[in-house]
PDB file of N, CA and C in Angstrom:
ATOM      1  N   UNK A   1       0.849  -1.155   0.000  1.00  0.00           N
ATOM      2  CA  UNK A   1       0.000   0.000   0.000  1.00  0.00           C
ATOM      3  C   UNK A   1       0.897   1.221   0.000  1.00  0.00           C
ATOM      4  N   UNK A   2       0.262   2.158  -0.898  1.00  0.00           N
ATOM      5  CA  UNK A   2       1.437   3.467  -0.769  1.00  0.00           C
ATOM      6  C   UNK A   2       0.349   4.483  -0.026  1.00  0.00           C
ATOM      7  N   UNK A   3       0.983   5.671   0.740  1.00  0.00           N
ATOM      8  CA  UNK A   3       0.295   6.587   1.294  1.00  0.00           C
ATOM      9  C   UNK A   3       0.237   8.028  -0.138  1.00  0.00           C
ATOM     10  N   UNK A   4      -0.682   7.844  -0.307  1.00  0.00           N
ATOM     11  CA  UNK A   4      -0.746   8.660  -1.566  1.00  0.00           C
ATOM     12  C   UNK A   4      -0.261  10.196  -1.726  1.00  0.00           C
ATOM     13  N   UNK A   5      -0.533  10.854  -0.236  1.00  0.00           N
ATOM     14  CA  UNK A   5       0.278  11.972  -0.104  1.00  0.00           C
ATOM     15  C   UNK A   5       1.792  12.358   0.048  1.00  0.00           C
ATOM     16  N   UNK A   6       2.085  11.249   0.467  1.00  0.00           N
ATOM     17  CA  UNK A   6       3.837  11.161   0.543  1.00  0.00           C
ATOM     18  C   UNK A   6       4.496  10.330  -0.260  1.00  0.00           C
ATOM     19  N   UNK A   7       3.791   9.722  -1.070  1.00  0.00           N
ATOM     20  CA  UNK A   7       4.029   8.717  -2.199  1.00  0.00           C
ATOM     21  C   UNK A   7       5.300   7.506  -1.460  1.00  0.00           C
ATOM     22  N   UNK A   8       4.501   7.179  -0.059  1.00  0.00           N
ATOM     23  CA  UNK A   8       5.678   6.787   0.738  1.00  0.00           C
ATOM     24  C   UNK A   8       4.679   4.799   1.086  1.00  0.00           C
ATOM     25  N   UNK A   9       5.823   3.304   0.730  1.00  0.00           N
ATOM     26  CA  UNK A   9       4.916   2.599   0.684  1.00  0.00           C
ATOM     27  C   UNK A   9       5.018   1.988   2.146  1.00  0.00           C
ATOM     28  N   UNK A  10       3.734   1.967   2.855  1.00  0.00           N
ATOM     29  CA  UNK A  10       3.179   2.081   3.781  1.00  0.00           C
ATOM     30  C   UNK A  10       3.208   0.158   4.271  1.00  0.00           C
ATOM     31  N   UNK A  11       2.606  -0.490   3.524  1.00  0.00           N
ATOM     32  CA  UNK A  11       2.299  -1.984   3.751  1.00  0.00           C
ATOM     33  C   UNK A  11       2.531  -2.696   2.816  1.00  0.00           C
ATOM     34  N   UNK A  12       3.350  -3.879   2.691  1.00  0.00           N
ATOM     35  CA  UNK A  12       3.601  -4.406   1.605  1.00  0.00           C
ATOM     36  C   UNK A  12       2.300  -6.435   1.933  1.00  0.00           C
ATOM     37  N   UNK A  13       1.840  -6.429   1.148  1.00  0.00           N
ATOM     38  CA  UNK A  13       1.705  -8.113   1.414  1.00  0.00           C
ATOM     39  C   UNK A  13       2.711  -8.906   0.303  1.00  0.00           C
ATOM     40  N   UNK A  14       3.150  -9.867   0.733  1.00  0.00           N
ATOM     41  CA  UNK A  14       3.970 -10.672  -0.031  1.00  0.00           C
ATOM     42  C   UNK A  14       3.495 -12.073  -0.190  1.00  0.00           C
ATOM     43  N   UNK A  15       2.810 -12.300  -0.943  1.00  0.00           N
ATOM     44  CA  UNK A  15       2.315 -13.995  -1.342  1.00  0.00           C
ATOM     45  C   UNK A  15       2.911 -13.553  -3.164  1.00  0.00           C
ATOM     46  N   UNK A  16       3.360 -14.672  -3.192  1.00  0.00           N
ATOM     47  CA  UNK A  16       3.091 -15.030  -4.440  1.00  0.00           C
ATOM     48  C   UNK A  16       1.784 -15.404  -5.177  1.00  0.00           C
ATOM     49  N   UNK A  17       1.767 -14.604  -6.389  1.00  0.00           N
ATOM     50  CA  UNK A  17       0.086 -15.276  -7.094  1.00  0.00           C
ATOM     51  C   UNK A  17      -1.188 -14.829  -6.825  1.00  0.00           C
ATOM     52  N   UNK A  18      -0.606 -13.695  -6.300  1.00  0.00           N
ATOM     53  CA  UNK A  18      -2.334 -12.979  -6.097  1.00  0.00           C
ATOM     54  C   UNK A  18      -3.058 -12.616  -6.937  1.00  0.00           C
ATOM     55  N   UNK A  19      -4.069 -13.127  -7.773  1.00  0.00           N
ATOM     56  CA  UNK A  19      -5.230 -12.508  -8.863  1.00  0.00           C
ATOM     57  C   UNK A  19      -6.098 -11.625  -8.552  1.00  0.00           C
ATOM     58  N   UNK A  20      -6.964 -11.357  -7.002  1.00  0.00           N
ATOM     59  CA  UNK A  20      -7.759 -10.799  -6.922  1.00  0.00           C
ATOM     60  C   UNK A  20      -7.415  -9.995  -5.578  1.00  0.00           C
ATOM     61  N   UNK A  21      -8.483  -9.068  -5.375  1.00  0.00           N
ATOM     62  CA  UNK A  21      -7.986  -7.988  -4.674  1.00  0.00           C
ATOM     63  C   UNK A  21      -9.237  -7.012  -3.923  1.00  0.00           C
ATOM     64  N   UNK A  22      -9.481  -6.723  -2.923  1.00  0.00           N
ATOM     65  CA  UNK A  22     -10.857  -6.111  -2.362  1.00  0.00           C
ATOM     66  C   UNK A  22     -10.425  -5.767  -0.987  1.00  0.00           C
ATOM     67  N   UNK A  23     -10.568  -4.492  -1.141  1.00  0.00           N
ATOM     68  CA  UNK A  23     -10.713  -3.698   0.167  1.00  0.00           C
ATOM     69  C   UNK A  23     -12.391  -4.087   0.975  1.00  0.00           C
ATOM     70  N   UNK A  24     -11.940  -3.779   2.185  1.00  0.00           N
ATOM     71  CA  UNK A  24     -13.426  -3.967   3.342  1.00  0.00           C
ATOM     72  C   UNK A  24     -13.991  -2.206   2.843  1.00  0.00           C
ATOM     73  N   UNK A  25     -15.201  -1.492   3.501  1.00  0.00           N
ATOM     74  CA  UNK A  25     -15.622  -0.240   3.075  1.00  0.00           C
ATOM     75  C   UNK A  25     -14.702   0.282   3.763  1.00  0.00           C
ATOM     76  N   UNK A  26     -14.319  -0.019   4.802  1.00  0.00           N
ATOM     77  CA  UNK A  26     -13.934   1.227   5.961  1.00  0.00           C
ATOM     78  C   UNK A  26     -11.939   0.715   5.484  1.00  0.00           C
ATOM     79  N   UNK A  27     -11.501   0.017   4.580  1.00  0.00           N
ATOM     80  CA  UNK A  27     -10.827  -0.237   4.274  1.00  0.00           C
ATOM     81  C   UNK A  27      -9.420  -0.822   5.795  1.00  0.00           C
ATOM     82  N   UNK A  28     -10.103  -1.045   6.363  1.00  0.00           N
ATOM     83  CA  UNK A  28      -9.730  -1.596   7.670  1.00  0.00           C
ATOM     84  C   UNK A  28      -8.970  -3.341   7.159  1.00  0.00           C
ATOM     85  N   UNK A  29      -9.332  -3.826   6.517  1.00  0.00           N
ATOM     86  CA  UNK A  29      -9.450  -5.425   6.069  1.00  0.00           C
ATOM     87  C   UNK A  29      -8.810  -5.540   4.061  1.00  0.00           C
ATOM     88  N   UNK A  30      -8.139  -6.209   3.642  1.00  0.00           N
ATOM     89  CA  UNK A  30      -7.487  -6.256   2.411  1.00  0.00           C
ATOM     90  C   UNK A  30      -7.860  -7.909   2.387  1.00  0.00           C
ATOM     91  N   UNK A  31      -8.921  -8.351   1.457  1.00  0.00           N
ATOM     92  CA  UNK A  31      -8.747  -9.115   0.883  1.00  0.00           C
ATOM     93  C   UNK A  31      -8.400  -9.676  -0.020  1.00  0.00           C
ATOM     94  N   UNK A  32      -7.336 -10.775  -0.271  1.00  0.00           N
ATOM     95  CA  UNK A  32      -7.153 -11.297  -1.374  1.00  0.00           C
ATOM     96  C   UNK A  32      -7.296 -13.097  -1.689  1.00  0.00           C
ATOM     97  N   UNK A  33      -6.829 -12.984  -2.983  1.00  0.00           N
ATOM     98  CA  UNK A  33      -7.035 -14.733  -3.562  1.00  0.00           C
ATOM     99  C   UNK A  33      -5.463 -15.271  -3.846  1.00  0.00           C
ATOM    100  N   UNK A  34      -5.131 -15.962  -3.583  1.00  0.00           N
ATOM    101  CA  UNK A  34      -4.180 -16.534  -4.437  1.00  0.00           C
ATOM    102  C   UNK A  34      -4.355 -17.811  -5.491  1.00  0.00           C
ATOM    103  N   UNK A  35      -4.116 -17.845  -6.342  1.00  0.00           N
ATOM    104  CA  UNK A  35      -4.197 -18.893  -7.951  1.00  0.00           C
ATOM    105  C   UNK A  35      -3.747 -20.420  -6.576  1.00  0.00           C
ATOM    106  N   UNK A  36      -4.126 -21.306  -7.074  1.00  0.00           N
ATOM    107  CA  UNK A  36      -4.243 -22.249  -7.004  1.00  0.00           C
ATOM    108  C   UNK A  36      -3.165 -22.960  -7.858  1.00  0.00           C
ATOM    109  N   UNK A  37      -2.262 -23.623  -7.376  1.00  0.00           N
ATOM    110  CA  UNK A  37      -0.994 -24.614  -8.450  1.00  0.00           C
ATOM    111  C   UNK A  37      -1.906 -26.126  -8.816  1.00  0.00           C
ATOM    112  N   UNK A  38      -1.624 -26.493  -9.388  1.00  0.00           N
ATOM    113  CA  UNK A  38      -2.035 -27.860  -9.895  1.00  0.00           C
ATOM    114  C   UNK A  38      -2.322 -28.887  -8.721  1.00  0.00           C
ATOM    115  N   UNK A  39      -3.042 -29.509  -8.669  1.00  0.00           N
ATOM    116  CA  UNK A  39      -3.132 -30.709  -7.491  1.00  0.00           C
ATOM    117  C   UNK A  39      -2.422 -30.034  -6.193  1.00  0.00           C
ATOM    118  N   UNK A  40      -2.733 -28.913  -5.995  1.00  0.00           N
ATOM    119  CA  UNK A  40      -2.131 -28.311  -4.382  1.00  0.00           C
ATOM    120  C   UNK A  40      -3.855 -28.013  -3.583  1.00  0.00           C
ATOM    121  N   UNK A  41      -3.473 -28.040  -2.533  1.00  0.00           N
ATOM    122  CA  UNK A  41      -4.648 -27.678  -1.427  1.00  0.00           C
ATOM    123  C   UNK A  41      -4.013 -26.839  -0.601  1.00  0.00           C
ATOM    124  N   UNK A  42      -4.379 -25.132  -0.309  1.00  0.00           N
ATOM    125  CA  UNK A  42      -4.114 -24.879   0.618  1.00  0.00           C
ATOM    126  C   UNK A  42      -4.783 -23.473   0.921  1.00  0.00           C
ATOM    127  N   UNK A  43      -4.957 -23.131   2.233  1.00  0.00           N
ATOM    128  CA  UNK A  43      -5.627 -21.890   2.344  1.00  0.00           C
ATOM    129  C   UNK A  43      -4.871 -20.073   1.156  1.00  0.00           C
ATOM    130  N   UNK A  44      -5.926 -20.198   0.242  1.00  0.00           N
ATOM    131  CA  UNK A  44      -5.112 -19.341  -0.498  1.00  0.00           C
ATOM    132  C   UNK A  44      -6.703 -18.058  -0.981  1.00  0.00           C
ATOM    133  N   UNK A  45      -7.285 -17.761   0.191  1.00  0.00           N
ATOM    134  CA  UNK A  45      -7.780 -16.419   0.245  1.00  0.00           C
ATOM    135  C   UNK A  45      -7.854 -16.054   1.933  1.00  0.00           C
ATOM    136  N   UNK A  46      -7.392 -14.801   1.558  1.00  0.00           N
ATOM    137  CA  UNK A  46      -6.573 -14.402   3.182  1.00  0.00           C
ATOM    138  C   UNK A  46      -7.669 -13.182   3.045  1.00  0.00           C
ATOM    139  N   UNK A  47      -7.565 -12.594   5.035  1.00  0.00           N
ATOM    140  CA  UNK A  47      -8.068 -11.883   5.007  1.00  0.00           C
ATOM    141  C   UNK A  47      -7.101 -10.429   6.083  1.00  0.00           C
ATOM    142  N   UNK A  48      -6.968 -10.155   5.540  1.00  0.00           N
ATOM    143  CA  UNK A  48      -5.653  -8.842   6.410  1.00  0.00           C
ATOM    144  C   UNK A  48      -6.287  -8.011   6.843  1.00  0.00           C
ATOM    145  N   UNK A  49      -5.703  -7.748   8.314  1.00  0.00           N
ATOM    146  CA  UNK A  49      -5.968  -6.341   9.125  1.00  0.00           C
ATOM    147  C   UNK A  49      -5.060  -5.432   8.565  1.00  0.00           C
ATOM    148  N   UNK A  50      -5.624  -3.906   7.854  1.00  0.00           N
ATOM    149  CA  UNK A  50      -4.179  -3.922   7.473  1.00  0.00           C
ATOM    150  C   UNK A  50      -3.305  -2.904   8.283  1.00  0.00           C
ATOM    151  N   UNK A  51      -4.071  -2.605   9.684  1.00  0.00           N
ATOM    152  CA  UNK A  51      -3.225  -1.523  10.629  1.00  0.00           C
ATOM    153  C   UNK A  51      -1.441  -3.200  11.240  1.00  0.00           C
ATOM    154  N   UNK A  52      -2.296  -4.375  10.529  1.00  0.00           N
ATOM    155  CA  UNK A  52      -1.114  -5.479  11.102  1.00  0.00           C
ATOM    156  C   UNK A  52      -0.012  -5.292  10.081  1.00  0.00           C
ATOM    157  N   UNK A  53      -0.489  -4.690   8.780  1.00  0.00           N
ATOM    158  CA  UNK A  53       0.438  -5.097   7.215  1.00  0.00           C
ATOM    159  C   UNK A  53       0.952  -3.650   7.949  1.00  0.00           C
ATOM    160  N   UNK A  54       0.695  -2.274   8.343  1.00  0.00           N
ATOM    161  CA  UNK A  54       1.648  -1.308   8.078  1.00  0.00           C
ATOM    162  C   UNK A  54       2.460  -1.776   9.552  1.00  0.00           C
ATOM    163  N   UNK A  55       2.287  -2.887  10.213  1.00  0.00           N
ATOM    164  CA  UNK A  55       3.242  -2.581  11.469  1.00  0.00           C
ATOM    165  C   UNK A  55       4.339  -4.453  10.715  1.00  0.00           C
ATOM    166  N   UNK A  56       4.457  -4.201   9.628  1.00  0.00           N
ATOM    167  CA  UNK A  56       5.353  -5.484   8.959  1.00  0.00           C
ATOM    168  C   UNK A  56       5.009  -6.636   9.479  1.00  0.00           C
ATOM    169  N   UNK A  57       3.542  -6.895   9.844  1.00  0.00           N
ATOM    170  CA  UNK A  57       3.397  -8.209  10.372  1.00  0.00           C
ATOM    171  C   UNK A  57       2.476  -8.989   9.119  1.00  0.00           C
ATOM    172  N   UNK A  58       2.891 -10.232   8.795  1.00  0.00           N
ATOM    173  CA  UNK A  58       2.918 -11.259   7.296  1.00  0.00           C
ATOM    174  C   UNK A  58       1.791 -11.932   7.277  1.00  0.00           C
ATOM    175  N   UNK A  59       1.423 -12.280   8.503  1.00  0.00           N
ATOM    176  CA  UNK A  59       0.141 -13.270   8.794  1.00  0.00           C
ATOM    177  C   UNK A  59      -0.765 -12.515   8.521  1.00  0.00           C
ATOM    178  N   UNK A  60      -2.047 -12.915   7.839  1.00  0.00           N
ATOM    179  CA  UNK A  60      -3.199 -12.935   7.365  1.00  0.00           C
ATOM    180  C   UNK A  60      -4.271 -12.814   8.737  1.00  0.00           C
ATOM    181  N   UNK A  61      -5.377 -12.003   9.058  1.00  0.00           N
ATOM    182  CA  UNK A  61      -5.751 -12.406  10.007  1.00  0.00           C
ATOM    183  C   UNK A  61      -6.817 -13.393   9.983  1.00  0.00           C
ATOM    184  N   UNK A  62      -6.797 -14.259   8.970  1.00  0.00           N
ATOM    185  CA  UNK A  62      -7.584 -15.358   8.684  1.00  0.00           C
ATOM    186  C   UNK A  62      -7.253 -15.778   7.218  1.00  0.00           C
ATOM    187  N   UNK A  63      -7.211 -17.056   7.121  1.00  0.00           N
ATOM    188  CA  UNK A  63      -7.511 -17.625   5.599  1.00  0.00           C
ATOM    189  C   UNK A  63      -8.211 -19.179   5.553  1.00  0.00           C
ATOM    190  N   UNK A  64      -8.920 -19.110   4.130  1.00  0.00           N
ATOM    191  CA  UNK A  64      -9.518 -19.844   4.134  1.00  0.00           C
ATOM    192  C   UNK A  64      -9.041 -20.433   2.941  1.00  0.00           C
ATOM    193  N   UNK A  65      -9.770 -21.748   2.225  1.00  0.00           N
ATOM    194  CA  UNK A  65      -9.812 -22.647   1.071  1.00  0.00           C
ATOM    195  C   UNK A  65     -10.517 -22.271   0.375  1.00  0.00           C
ATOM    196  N   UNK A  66      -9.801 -21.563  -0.929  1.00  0.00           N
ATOM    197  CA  UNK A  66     -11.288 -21.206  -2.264  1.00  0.00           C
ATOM    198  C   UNK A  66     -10.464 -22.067  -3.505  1.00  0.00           C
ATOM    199  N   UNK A  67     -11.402 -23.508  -3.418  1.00  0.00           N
ATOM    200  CA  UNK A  67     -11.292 -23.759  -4.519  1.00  0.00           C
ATOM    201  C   UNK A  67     -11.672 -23.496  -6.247  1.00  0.00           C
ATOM    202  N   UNK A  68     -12.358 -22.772  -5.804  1.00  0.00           N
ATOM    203  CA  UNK A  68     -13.085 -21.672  -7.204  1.00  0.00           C
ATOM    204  C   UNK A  68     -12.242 -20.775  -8.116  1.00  0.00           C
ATOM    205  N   UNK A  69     -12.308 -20.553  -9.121  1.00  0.00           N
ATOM    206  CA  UNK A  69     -11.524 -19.487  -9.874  1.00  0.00           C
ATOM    207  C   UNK A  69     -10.929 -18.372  -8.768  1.00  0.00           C
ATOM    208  N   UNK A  70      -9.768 -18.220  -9.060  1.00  0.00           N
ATOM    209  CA  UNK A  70      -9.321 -17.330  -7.910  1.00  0.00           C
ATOM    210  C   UNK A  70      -9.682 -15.943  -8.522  1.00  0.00           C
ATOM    211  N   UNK A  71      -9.657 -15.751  -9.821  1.00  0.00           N
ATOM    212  CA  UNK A  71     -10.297 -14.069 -10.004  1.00  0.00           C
ATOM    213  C   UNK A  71     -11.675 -13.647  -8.764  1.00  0.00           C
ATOM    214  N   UNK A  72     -12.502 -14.703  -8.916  1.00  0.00           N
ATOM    215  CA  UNK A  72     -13.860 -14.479  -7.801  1.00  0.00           C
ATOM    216  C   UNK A  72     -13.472 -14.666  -6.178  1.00  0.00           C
ATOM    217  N   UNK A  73     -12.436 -15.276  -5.985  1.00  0.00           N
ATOM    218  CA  UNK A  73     -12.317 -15.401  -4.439  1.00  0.00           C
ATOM    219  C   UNK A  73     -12.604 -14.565  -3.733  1.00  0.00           C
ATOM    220  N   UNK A  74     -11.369 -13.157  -4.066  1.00  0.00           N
ATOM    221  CA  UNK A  74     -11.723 -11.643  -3.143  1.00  0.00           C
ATOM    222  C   UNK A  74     -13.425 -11.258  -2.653  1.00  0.00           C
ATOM    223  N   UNK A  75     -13.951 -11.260  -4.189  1.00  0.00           N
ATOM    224  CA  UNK A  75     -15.131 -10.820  -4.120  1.00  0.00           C
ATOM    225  C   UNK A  75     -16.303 -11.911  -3.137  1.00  0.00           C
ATOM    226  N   UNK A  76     -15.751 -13.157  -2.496  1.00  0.00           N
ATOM    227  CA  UNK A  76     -16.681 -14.143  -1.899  1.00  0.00           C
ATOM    228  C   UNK A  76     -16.689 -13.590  -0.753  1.00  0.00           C
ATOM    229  N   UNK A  77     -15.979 -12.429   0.163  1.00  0.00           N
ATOM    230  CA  UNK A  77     -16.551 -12.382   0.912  1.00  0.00           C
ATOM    231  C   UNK A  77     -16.826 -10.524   0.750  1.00  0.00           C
ATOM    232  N   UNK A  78     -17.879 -10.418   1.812  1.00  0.00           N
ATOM    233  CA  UNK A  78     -18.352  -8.826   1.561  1.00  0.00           C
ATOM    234  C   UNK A  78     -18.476  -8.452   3.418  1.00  0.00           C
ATOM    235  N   UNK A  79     -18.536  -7.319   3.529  1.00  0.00           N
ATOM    236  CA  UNK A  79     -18.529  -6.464   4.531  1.00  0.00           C
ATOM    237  C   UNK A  79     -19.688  -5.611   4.560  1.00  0.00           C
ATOM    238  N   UNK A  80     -20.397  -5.893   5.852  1.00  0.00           N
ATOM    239  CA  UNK A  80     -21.425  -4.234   5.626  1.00  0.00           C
ATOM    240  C   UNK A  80     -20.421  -2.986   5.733  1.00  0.00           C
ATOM    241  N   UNK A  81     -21.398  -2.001   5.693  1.00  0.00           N
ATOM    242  CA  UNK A  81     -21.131  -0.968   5.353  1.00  0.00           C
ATOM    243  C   UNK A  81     -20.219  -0.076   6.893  1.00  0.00           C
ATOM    244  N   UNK A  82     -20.514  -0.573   8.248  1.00  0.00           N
ATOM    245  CA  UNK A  82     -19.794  -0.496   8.925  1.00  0.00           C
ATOM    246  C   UNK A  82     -18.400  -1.333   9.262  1.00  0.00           C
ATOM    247  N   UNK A  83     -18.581  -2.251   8.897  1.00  0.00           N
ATOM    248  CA  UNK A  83     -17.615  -3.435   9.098  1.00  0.00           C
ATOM    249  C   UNK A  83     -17.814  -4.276  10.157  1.00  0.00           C
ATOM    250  N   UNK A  84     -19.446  -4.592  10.613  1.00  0.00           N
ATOM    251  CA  UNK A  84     -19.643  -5.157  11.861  1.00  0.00           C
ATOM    252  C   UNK A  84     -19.647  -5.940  11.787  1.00  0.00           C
ATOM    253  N   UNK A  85     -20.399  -6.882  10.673  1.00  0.00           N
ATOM    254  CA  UNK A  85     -20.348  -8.276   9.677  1.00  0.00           C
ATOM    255  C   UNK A  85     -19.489  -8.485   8.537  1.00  0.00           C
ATOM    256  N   UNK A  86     -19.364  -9.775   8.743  1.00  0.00           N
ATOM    257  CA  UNK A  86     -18.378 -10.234   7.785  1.00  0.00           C
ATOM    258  C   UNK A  86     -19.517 -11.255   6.553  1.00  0.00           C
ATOM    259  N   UNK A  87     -19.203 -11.481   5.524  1.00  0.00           N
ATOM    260  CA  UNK A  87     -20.208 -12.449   4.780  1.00  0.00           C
ATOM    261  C   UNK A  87     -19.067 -13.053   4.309  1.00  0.00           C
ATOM    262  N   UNK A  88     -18.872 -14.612   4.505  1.00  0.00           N
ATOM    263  CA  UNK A  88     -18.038 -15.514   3.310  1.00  0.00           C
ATOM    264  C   UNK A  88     -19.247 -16.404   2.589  1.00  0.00           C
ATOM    265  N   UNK A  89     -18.871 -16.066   1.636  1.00  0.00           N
ATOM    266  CA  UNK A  89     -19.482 -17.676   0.893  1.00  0.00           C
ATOM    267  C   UNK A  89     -18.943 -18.686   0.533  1.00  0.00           C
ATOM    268  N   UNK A  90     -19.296 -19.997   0.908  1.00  0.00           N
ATOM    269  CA  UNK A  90     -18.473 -21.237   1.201  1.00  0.00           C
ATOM    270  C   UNK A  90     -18.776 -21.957  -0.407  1.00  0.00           C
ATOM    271  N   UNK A  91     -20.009 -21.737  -0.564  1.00  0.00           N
ATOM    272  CA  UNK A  91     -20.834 -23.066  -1.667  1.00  0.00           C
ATOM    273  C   UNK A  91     -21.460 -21.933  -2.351  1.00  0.00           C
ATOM    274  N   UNK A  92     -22.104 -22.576  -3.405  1.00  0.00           N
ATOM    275  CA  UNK A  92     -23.234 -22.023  -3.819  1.00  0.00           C
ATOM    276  C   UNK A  92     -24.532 -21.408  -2.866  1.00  0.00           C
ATOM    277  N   UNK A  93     -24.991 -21.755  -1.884  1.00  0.00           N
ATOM    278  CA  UNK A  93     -25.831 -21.665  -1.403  1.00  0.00           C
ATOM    279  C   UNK A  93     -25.983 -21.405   0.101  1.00  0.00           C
ATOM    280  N   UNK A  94     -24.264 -21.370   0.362  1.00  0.00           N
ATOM    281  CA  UNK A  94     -24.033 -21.345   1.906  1.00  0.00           C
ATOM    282  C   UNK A  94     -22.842 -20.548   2.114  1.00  0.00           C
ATOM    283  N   UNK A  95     -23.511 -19.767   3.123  1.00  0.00           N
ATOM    284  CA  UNK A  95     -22.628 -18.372   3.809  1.00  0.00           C
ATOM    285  C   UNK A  95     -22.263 -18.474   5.197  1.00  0.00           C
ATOM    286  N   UNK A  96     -21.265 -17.484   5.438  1.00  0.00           N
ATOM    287  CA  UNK A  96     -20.467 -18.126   7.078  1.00  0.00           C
ATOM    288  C   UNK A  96     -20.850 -16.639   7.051  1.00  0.00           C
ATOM    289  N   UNK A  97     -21.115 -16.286   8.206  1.00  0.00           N
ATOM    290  CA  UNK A  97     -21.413 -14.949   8.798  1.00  0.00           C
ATOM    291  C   UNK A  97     -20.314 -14.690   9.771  1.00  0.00           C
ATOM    292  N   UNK A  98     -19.748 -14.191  10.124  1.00  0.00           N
ATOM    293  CA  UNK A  98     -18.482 -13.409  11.129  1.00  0.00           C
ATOM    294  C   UNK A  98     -18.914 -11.935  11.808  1.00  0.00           C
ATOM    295  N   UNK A  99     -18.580 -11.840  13.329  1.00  0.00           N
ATOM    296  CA  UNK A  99     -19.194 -10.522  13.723  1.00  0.00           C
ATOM    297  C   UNK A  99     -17.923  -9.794  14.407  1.00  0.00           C
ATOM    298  N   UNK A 100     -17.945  -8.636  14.327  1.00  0.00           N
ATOM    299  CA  UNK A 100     -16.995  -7.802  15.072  1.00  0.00           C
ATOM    300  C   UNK A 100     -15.537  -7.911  14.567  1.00  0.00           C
ATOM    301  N   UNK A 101     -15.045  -8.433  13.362  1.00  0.00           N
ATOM    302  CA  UNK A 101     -13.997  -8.511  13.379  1.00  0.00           C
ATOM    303  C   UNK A 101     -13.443 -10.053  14.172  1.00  0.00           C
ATOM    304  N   UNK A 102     -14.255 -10.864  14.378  1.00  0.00           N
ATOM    305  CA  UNK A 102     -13.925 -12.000  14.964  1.00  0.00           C
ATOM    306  C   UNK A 102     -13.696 -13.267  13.991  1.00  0.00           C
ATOM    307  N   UNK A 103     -12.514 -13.600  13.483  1.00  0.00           N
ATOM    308  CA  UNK A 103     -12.692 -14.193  11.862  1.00  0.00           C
ATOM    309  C   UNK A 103     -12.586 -16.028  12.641  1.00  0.00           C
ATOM    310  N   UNK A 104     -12.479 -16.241  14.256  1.00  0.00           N
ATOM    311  CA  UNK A 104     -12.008 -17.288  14.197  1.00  0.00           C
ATOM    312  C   UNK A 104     -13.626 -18.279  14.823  1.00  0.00           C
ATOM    313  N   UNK A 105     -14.611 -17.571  15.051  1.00  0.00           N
ATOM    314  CA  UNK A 105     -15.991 -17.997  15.372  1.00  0.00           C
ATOM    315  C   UNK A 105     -16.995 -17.803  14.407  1.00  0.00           C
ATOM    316  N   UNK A 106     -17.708 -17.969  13.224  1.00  0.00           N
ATOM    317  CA  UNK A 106     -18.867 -17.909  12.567  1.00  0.00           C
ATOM    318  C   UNK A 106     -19.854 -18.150  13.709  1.00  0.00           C
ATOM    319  N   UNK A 107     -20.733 -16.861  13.114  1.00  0.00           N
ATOM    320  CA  UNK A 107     -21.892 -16.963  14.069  1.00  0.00           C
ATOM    321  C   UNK A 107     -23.086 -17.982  12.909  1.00  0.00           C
ATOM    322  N   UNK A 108     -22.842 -18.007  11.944  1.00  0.00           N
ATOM    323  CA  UNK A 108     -23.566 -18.703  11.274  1.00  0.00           C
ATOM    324  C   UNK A 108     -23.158 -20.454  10.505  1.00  0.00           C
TER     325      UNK A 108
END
């Protein structure tokens, strides 16, 4: 992340292979996807605090398994408009709800 007034870069994330990309509203949270390698399994859509990315800390404050096109990953999960809820979508038809910034309990 660069600070646009000082053209000074602020937070770096470092994964290899990131396709997709989505800020939370309050831009508090940086989600991304990472591509998927051939016959690999592994948590490759993260979800970043990013007051953790400007203090150089690497860990994700959650990730999950998107086996789906990674262009759509970012966009699987959404934020209200405060950032009180979290929405992931797991399936077609099924959503994990998250409250407060709490990524390690689904309330749903």
């Amino acid at each position: 992340m660069v600070d646009v007034q000082t053209k000074q870069v602020t937070a770096v994330v470092s994964r290899k292979g990131i396709v997709s990309v989505q800020w939370s509203p309050k831009e508090t949270y940086l989600v991304t996807c990472e591509k998927i390698k051939t016959n690999q399994t592994f948590k490759n859509l993260n979800v970043w605090n990013v007051s953790s990315l400007a203090s150089k800390t690497d860990e994700p404050e959650k990730s999950f398994e998107w086996a789906n096109s990674a262009k759509d990953g970012a966009s699987s999960i959404k934020f209200d408009p405060e950032e009180q809820f979290c929405a992931r979508q797991i399936a077609k038809n099924v959503i994990e709800i998250f409250e407060n910034g709490n990524f390690n309990e689904s309330k749903m």
